[in-house]
Protein backbone atom coordinates (compact mmCIF):
# COMPACT_ATOMS: atom_id res chain seq x y z
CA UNK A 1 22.86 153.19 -32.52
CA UNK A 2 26.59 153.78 -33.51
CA UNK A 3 27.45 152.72 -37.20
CA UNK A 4 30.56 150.24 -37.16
CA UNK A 5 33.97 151.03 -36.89
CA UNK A 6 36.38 151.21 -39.70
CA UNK A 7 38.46 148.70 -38.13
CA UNK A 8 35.46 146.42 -37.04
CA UNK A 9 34.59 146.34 -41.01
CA UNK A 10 37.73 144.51 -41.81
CA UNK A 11 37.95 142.33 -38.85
CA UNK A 12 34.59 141.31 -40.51
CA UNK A 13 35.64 141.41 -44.17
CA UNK A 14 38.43 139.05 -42.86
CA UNK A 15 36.20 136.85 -41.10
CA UNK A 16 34.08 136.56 -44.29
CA UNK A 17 36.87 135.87 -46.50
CA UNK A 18 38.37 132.80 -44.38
CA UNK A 19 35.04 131.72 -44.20
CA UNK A 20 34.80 132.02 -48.24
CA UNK A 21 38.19 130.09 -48.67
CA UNK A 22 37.54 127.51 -46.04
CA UNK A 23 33.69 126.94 -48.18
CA UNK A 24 35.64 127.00 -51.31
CA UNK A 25 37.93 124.59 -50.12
CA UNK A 26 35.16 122.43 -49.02
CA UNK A 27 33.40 122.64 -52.53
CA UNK A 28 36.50 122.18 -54.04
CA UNK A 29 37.65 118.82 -52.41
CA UNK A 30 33.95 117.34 -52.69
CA UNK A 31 34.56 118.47 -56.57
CA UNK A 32 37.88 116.35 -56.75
CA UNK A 33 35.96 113.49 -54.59
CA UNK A 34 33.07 113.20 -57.31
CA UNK A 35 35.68 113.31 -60.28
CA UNK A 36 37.46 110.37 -59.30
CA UNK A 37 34.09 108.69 -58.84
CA UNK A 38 33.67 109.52 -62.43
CA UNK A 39 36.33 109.24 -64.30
CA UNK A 40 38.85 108.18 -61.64
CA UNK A 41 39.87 104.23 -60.27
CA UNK A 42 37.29 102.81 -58.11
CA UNK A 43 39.23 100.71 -56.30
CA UNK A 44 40.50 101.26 -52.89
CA UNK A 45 43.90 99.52 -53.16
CA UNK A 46 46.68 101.65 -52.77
CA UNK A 47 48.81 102.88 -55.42
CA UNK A 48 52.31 104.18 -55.57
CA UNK A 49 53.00 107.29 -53.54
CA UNK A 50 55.26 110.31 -53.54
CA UNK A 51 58.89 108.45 -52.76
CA UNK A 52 59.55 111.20 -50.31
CA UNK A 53 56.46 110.74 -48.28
CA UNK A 54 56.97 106.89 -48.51
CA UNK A 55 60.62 106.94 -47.33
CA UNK A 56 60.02 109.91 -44.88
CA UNK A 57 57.15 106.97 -43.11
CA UNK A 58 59.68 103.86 -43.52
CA UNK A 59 62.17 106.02 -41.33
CA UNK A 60 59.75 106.25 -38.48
CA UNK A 61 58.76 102.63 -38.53
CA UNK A 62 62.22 101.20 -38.63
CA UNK A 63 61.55 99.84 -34.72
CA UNK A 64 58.64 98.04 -35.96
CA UNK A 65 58.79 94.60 -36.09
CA UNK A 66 58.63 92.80 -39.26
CA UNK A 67 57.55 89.15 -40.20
CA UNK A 68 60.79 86.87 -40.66
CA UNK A 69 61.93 86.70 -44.48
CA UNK A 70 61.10 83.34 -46.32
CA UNK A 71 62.81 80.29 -45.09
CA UNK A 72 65.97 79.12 -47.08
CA UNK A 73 64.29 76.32 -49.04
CA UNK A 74 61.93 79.30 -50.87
CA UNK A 75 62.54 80.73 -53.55
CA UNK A 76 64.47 83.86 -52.61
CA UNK A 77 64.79 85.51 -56.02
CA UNK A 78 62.99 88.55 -57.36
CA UNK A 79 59.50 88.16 -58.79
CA UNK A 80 59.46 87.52 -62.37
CA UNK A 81 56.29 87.58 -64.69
CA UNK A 82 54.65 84.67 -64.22
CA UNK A 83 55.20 81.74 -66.53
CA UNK A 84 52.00 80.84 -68.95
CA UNK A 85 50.48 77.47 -66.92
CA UNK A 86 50.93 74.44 -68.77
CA UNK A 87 48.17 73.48 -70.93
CA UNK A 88 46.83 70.36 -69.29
CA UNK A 89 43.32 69.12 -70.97
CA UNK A 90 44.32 71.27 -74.25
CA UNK A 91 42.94 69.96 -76.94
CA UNK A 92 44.46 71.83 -79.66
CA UNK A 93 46.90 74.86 -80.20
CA UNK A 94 44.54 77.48 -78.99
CA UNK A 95 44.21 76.07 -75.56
CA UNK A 96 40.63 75.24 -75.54
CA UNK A 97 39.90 73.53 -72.38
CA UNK A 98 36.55 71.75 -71.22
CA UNK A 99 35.57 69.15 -69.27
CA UNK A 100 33.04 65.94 -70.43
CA UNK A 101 30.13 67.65 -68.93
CA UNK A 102 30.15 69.74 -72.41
CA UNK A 103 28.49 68.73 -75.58
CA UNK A 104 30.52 67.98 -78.38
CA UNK A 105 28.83 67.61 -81.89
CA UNK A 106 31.31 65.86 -84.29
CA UNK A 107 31.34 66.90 -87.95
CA UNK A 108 33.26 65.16 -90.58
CA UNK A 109 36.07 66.61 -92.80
CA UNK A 110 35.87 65.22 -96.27
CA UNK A 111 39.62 65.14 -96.73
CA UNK A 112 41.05 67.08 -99.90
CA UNK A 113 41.43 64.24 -102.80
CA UNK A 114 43.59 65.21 -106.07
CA UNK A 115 41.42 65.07 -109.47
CA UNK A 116 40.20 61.27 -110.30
CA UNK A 117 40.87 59.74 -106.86
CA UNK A 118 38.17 58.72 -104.66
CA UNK A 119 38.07 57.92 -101.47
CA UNK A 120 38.34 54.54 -101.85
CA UNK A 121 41.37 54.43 -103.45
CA UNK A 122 43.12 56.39 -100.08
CA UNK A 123 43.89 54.82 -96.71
CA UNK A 124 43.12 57.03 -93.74
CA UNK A 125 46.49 56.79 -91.39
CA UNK A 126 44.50 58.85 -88.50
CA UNK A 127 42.62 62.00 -87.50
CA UNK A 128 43.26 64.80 -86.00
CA UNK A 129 40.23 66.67 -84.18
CA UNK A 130 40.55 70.22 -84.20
CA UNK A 131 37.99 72.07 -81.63
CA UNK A 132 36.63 75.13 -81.68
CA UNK A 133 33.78 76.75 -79.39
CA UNK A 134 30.14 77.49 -80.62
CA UNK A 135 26.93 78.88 -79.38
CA UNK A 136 23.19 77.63 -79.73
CA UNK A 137 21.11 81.08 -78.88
CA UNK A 138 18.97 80.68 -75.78
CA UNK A 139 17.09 77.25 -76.38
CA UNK A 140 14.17 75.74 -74.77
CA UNK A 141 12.60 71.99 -75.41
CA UNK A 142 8.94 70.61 -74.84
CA UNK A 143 9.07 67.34 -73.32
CA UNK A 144 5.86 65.37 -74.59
CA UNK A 145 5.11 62.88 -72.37
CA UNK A 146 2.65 60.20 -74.85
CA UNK A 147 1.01 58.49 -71.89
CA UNK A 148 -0.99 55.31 -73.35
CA UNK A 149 -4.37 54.33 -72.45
CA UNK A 150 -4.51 50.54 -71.78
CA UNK A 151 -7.00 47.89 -71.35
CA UNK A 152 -6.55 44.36 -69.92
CA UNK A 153 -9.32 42.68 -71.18
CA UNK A 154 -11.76 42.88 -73.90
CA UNK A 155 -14.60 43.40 -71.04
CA UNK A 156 -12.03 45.79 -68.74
CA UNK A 157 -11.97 49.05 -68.56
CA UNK A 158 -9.38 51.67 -70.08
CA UNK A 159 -6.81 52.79 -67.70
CA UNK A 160 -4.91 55.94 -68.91
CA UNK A 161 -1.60 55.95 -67.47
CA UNK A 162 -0.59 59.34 -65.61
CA UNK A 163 2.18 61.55 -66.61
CA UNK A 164 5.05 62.61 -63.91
CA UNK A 165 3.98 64.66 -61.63
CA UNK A 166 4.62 68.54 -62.19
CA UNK A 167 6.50 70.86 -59.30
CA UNK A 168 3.57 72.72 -58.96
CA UNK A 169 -0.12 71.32 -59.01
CA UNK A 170 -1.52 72.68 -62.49
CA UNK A 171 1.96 73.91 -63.39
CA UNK A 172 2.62 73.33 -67.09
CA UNK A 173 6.81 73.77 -66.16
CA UNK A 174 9.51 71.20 -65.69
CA UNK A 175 11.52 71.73 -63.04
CA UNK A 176 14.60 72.57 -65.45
CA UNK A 177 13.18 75.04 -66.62
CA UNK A 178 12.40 76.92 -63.08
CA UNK A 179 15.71 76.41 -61.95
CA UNK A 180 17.16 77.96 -65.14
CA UNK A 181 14.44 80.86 -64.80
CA UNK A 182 15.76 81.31 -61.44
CA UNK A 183 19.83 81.51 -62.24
CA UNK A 184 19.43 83.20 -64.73
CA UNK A 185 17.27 86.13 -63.38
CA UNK A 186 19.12 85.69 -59.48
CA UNK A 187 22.88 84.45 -60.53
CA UNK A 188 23.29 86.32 -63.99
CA UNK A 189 20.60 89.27 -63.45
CA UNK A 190 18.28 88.84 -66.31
CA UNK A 191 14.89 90.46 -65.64
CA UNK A 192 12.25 88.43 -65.91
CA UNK A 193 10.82 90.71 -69.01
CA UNK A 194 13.95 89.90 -70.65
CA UNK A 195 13.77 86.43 -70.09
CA UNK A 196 9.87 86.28 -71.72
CA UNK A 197 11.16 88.23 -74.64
CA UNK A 198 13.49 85.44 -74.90
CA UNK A 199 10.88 82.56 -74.81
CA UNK A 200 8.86 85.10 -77.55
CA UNK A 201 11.79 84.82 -79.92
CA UNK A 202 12.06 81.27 -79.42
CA UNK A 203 8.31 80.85 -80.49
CA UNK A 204 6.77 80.00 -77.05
CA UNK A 205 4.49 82.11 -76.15
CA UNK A 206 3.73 82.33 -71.73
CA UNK A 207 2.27 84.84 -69.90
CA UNK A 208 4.95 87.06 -68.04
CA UNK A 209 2.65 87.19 -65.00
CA UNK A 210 3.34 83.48 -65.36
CA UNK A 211 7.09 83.94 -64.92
CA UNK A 212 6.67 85.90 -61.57
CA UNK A 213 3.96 83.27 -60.46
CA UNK A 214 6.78 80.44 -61.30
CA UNK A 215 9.07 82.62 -59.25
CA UNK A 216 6.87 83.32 -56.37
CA UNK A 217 6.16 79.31 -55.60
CA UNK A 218 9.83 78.23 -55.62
CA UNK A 219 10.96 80.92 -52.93
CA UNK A 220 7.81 79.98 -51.13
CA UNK A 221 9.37 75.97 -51.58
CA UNK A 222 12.66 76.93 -50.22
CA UNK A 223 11.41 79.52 -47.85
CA UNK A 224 12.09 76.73 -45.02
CA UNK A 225 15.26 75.87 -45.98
CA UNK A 226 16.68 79.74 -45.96
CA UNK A 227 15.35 80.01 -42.44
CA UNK A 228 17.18 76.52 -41.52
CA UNK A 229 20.51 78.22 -43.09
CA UNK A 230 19.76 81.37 -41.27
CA UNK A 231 19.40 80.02 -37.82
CA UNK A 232 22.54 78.14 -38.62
CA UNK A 233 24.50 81.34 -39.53
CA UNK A 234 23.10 82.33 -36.11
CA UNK A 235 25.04 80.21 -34.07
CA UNK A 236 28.42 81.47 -35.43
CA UNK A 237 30.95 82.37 -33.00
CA UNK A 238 32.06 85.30 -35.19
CA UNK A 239 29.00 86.76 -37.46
CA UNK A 240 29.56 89.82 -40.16
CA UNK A 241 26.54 92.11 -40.18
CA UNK A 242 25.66 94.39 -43.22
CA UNK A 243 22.80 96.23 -45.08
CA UNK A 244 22.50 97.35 -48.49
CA UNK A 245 18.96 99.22 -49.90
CA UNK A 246 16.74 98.08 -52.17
CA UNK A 247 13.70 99.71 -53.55
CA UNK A 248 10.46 97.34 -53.09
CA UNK A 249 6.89 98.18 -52.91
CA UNK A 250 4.80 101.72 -54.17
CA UNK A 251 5.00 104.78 -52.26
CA UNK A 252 2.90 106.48 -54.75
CA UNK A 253 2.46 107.31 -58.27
CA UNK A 254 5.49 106.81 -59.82
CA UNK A 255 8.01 106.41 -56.62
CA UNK A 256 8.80 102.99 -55.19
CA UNK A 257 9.21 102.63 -50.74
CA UNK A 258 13.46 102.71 -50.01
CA UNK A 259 13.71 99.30 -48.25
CA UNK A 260 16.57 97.55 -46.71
CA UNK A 261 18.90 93.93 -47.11
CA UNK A 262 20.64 92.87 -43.96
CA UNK A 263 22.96 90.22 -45.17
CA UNK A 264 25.04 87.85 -42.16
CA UNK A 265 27.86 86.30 -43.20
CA UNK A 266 28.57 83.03 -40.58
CA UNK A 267 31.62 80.64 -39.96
CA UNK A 268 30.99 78.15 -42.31
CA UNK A 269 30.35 80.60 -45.31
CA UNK A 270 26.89 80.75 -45.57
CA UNK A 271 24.93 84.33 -45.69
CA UNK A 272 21.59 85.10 -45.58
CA UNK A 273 19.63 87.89 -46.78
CA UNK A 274 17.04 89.33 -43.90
CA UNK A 275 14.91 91.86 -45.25
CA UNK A 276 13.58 95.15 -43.70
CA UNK A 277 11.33 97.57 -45.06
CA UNK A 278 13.15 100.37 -43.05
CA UNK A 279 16.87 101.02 -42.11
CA UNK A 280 15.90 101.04 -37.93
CA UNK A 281 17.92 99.10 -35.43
CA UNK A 282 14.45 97.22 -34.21
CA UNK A 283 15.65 95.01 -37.25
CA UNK A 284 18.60 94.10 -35.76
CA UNK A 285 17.08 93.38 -32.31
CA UNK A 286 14.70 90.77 -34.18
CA UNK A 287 17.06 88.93 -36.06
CA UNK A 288 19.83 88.79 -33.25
CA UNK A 289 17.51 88.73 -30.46
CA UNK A 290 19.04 87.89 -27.42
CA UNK A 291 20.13 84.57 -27.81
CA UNK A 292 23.06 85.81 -30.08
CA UNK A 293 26.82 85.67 -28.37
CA UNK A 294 30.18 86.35 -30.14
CA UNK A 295 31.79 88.77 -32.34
CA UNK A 296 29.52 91.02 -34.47
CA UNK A 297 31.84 91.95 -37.30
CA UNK A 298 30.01 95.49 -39.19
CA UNK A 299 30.71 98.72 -40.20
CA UNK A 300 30.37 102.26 -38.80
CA UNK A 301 26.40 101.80 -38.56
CA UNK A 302 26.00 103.17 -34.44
CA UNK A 303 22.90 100.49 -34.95
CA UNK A 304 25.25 98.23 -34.10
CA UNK A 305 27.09 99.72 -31.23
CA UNK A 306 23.93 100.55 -29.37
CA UNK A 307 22.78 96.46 -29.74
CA UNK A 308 26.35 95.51 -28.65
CA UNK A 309 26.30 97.57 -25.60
CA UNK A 310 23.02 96.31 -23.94
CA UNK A 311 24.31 92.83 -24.33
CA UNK A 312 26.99 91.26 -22.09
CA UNK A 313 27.61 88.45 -24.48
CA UNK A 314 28.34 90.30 -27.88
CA UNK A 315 32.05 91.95 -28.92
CA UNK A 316 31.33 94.77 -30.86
CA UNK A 317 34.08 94.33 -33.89
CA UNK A 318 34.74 97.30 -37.04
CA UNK A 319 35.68 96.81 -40.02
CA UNK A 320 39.35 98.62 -40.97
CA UNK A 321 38.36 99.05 -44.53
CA UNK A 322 35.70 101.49 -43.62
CA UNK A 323 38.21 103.24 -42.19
CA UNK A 324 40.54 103.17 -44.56
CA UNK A 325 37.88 104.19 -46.88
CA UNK A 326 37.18 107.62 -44.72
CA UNK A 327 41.16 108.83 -45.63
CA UNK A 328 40.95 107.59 -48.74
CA UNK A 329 38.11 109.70 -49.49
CA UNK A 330 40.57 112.49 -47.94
CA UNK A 331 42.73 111.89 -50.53
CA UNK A 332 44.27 115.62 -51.90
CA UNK A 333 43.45 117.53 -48.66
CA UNK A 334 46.61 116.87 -47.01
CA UNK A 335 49.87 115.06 -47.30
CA UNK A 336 49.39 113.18 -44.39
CA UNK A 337 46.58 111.26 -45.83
CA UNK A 338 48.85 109.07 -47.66
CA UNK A 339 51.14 108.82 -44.55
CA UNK A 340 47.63 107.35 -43.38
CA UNK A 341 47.27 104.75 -46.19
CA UNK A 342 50.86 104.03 -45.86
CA UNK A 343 50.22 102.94 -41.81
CA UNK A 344 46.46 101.00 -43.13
CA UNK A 345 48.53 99.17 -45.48
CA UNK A 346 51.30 97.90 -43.11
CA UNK A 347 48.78 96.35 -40.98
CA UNK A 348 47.32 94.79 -44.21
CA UNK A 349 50.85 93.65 -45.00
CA UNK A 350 50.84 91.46 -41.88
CA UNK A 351 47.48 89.91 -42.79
CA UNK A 352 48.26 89.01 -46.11
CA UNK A 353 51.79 86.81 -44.60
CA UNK A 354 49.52 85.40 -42.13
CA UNK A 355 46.75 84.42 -44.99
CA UNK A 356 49.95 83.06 -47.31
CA UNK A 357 51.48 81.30 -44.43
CA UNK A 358 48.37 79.31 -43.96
CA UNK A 359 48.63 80.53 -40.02
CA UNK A 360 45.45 79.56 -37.99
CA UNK A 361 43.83 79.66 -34.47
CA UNK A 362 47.07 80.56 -32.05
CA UNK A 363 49.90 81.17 -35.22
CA UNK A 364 47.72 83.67 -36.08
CA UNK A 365 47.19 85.25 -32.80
CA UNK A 366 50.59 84.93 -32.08
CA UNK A 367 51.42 86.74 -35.51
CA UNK A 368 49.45 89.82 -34.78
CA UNK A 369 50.36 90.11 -31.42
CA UNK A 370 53.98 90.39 -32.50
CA UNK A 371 53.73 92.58 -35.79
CA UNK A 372 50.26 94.02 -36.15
CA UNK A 373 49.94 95.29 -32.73
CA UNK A 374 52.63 97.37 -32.54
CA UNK A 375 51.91 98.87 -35.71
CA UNK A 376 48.37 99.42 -34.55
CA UNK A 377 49.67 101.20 -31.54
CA UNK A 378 51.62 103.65 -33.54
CA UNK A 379 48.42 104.47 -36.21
CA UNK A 380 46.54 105.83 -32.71
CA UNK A 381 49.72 107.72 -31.69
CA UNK A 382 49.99 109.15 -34.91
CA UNK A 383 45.73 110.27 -35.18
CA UNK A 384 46.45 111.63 -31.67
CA UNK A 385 49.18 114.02 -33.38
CA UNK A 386 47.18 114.98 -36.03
CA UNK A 387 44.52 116.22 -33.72
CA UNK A 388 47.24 118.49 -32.18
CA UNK A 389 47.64 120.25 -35.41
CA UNK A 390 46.11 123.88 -35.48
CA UNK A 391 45.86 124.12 -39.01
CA UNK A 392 43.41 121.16 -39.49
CA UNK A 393 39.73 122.83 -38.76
CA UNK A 394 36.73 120.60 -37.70
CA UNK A 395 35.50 120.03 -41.17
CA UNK A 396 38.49 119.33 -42.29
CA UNK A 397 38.27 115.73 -44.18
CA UNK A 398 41.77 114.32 -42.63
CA UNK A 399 40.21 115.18 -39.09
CA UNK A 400 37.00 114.06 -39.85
CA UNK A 401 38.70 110.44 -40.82
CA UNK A 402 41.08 110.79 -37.86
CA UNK A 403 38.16 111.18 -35.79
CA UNK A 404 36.10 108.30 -37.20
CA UNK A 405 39.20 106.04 -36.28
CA UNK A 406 39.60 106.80 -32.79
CA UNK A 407 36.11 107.09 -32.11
CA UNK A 408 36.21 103.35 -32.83
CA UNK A 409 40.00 102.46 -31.24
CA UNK A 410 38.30 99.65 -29.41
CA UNK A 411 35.75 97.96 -31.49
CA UNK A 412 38.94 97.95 -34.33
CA UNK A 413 41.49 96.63 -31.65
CA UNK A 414 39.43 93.45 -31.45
CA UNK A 415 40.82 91.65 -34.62
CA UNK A 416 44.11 91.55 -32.54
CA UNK A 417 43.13 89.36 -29.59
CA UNK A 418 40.78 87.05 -31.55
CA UNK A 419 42.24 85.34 -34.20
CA UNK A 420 38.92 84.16 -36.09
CA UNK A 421 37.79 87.63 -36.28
CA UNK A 422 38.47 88.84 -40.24
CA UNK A 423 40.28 92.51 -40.02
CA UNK A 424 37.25 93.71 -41.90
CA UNK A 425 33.93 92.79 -43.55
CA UNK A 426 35.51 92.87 -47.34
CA UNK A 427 34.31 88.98 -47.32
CA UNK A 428 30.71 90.39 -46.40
CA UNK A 429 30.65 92.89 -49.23
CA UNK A 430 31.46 90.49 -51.96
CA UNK A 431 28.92 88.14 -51.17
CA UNK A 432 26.26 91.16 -51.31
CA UNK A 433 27.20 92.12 -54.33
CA UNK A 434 24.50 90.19 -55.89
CA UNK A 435 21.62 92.72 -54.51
CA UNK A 436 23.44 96.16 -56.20
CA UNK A 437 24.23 93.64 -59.81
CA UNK A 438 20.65 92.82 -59.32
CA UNK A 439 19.72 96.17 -58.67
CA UNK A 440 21.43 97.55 -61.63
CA UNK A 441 19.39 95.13 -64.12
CA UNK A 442 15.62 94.81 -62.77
CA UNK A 443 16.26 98.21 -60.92
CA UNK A 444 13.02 97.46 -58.01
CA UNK A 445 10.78 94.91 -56.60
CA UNK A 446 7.03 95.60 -57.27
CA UNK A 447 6.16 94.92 -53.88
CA UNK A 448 7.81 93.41 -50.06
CA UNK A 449 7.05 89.97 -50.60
CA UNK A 450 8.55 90.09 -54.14
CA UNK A 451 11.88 91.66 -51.89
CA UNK A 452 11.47 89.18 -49.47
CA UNK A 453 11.67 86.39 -52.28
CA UNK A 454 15.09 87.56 -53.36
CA UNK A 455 16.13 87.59 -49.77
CA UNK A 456 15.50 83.79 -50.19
CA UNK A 457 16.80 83.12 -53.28
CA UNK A 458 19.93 84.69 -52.92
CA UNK A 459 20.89 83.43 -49.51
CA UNK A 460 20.63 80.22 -51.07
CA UNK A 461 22.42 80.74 -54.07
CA UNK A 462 24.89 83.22 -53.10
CA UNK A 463 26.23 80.08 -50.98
CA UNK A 464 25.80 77.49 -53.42
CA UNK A 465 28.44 80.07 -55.71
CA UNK A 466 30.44 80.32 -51.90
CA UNK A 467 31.00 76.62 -51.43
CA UNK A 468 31.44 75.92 -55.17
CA UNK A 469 28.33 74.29 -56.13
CA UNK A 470 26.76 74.79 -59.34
CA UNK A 471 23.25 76.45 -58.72
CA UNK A 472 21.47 74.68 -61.30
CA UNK A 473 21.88 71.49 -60.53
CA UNK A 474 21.00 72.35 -56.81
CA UNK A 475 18.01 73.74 -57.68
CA UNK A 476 16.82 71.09 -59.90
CA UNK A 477 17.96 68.59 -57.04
CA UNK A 478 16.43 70.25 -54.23
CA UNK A 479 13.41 71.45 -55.94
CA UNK A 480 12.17 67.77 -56.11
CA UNK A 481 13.50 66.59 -52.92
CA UNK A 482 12.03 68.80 -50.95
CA UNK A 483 8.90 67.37 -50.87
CA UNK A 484 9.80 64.09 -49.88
CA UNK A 485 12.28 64.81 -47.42
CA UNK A 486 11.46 65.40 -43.48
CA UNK A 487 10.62 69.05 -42.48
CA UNK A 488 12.52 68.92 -39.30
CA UNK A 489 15.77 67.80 -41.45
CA UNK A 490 15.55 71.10 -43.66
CA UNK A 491 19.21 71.74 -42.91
CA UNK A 492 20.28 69.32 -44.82
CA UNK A 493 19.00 70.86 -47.83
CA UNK A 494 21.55 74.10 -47.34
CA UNK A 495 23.82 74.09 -49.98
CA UNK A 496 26.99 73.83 -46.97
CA UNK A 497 25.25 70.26 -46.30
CA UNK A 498 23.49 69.10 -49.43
CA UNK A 499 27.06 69.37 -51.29
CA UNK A 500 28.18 66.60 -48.58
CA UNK A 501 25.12 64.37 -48.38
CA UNK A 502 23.38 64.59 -52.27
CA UNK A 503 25.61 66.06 -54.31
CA UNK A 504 27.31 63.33 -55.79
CA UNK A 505 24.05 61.79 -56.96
CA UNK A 506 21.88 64.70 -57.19
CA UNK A 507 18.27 64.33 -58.52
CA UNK A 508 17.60 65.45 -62.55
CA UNK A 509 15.87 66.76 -64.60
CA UNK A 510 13.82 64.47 -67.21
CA UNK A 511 15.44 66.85 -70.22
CA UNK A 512 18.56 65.01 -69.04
CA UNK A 513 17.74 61.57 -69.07
């Protein structure tokens, strides 16, 4: 066998080297990628760009439409920096504001008297209160309930009177103190463990299995009324579909099972947390089902696409800020990646005038017929040009992006001919948040069931924070009611109907009496 030519060495050494710069290139944008994840912004909103680039894009958009300019009666004038609001409720020259709900304790100023006057010799003309805000550390109370044993007669016999009854049969807790247990581990992410250090310094001294037994019979109370919420958010002409992993149960010594959340988001904001111990599209099949017909609003997953597609009924819908999120992600590569965000951001333009304008149902159809489509139009054109460039290789992260948009042209068209479909599932990902906050602080659940609790939990009180109702007070409300009121009415116990029906006389607490 002949050795290789001369010249067939350095067609090779050349092949090598571009392969060597296109890897380095590679290494070196995934390098710039991780930085700004470290010590770069976070956020995805776009920032100033390169003048040129931005005036270069404005010129080749100038037969776009645009939304009319305000009408003549509003304000016209350039922004200026907000005014400071007006203090209403202030109660002294700080600004401290509160409402009557707060405890005030009222402590008396002996006033300054010169040398060999007394009080009584002065005449108080008025008083002026000046507040100031304090803090109690973490308190708890024992309510003693002094039950007394009777007798009627001489000859009768003694009739103890019985104490309230508890939440739980041989439950030593008050029902305050569950539903603070339960905000403050589910709303504000304190661990349990932190929580029974807590009652420790206070002097009390519980079990912590205790805690997680408390825990584990109040999602099992509300268990029915998270599935009459969820079959609710089932019937919603236009549902958001997301998941999010957790880690729950033991895989072995020291390593915990990677398990799922797969939060819907319905009409009437309400989500509910449906949990999975694996990230397969069988989950979606069983929670959907086939009874399911609208607009599924998700991301990228192809989960999603594949249940769409067997099922007449269902729109398929993507969300844009996934998309987005691909070229932002390209950021550095090229100089057509902000051209990108520049396009993204037009179309976001249109949604944010339609959101101020207060548009809804055909206004707002009619609004993105007229301006976003066309600028919708022209993003496609412009990813087909891009994908007639030769210098942009397969792996290269403005094609890959480019790529990921048009592979979804249709299932991100369908914002534009249904105006109760959201342009993406940014709505979605705030009310998940809870699971990664939660994630961050008590890091795992020991086992599915205790996942499956949180699932509960948070469905319910992620909406109560949705539909502005304070979680405490529902919990102490519902808590009791629950056992009195009719199983088949369990949807009126979602926080979307209990704020209509019970919240202005909600159930309390005996601590509050």
């Amino acid at each position: 066998m002949s050795s290789p030519s001369l010249e067939q060495k350095y067609q090779q050494s050349l092949a090598d080297m571009a392969a060597l710069r296109a890897e380095n290139a590679s290494l070196q944008r995934q390098l710039d990628w991780f930085k700004r994840q470290l010590f770069g912004r976070k956020s995805e909103r776009l920032l100033a760009i390169d003048p040129a680039v931005q005036q270069s894009l404005l010129s080749s958009m100038e037969d776009l439409p645009v939304p009319p300019p305000p009408e003549s009666d509003e304000d016209t004038s350039p922004a200026k920096t907000p005014q400071r609001k007006s203090r209403q409720n202030a109660v002294n020259d700080t600004g401290l504001r509160f409402d009557d709900a707060v405890p005030v304790k009222v402590i008396e100023v002996a006033p300054d008297l010169p040398d060999g006057v007394s009080l009584d010799d002065v005449e108080v003309i008025t008083t002026r209160s000046t507040f100031r805000l304090a803090q109690r550390r973490a308190s708890y109370q024992v309510l003693e309930y002094r039950c007394p044993v009777i007798k009627v007669s001489a000859d009768a016999v003694p009739q103890a009177t019985s104490a309230p009854a508890t939440l739980f049969d041989g439950s030593l807790a008050d029902v305050s103190f569950i539903a603070g247990m339960l905000v403050d581990k589910f709303c504000y992410h304190l661990p349990l463990y932190r929580q029974h250090q807590r009652l420790q310094q206070a002097g009390i001294q519980l079990s912590r299995t205790t805690l997680t037994q408390q825990v584990a019979r109040a999602a099992a109370l509300l268990s029915p009324i998270h599935l009459a919420q969820l079959e609710h958010v089932l019937k919603s002409q236009v549902l958001a579909m997301d998941e999010t992993p957790i880690k729950a149960g033991r895989k072995g010594k020291g390593k915990m099972k990677e398990a799922w959340f797969w939060p819907l988001y319905g009409d009437h904001d309400e989500i509910s947390f449906t949990f999975s111990p694996s990230r397969a599209k069988a989950h979606i099949d069983q929670v959907l089902g086939e009874h399911f017909e609208g607009v599924l609003l998700t991301d990228g997953n192809a989960s999603y696409a594949r249940y769409a597609e067997k099922r007449p009924g269902v729109t398929h819908a993507e969300c844009w800020a996934h998309a987005r999120r691909h070229f932002e992600k390209a950021l550095g590569s090229d100089d057509a990646v902000e051209e990108a965000l520049l396009r993204i951001a037009g179309i976001y333009e249109i949604e944010t005038w339609i959101r101020e304008k207060g548009r809804e149902g055909p206004d707002t159809l009619k609004a993105r017929t007229e301006y976003s489509e066309p600028r919708v139009k022209a993003f496609w054109r412009w990813c087909d040009q891009q994908l007639h460039r030769d210098d942009l290789e397969p792996r290269h992260p403005l094609r890959q992006a480019v790529e990921y948009a048009l592979r979804r042209q249709r299932s991100l068209s369908v914002f534009l001919s249904d105006p109760d479909v959201p342009i993406d599932t940014n709505h979605l990902e705030r009310g998940l948040r809870c699971i990664p906050m939660g994630r961050r602080n008590w890091l795992f659940c020991w086992s599915e069931v205790g996942a499956e609790h949180v699932g509960i939990l948070q469905s319910l009180l992620t909406t109560c924070r949705l539909h502005g109702v304070d979680p405490y007070t529902y919990l102490v409300d519902v808590l009791q009611r629950i056992a009195l009121h009719p199983a088949s009415r369990a949807e009126e116990l979602t926080p979307r109907r209990w704020k209509a029906l019970f919240a202005d006389a909600p159930l309390r607490s005996d601590i509050e009496g």
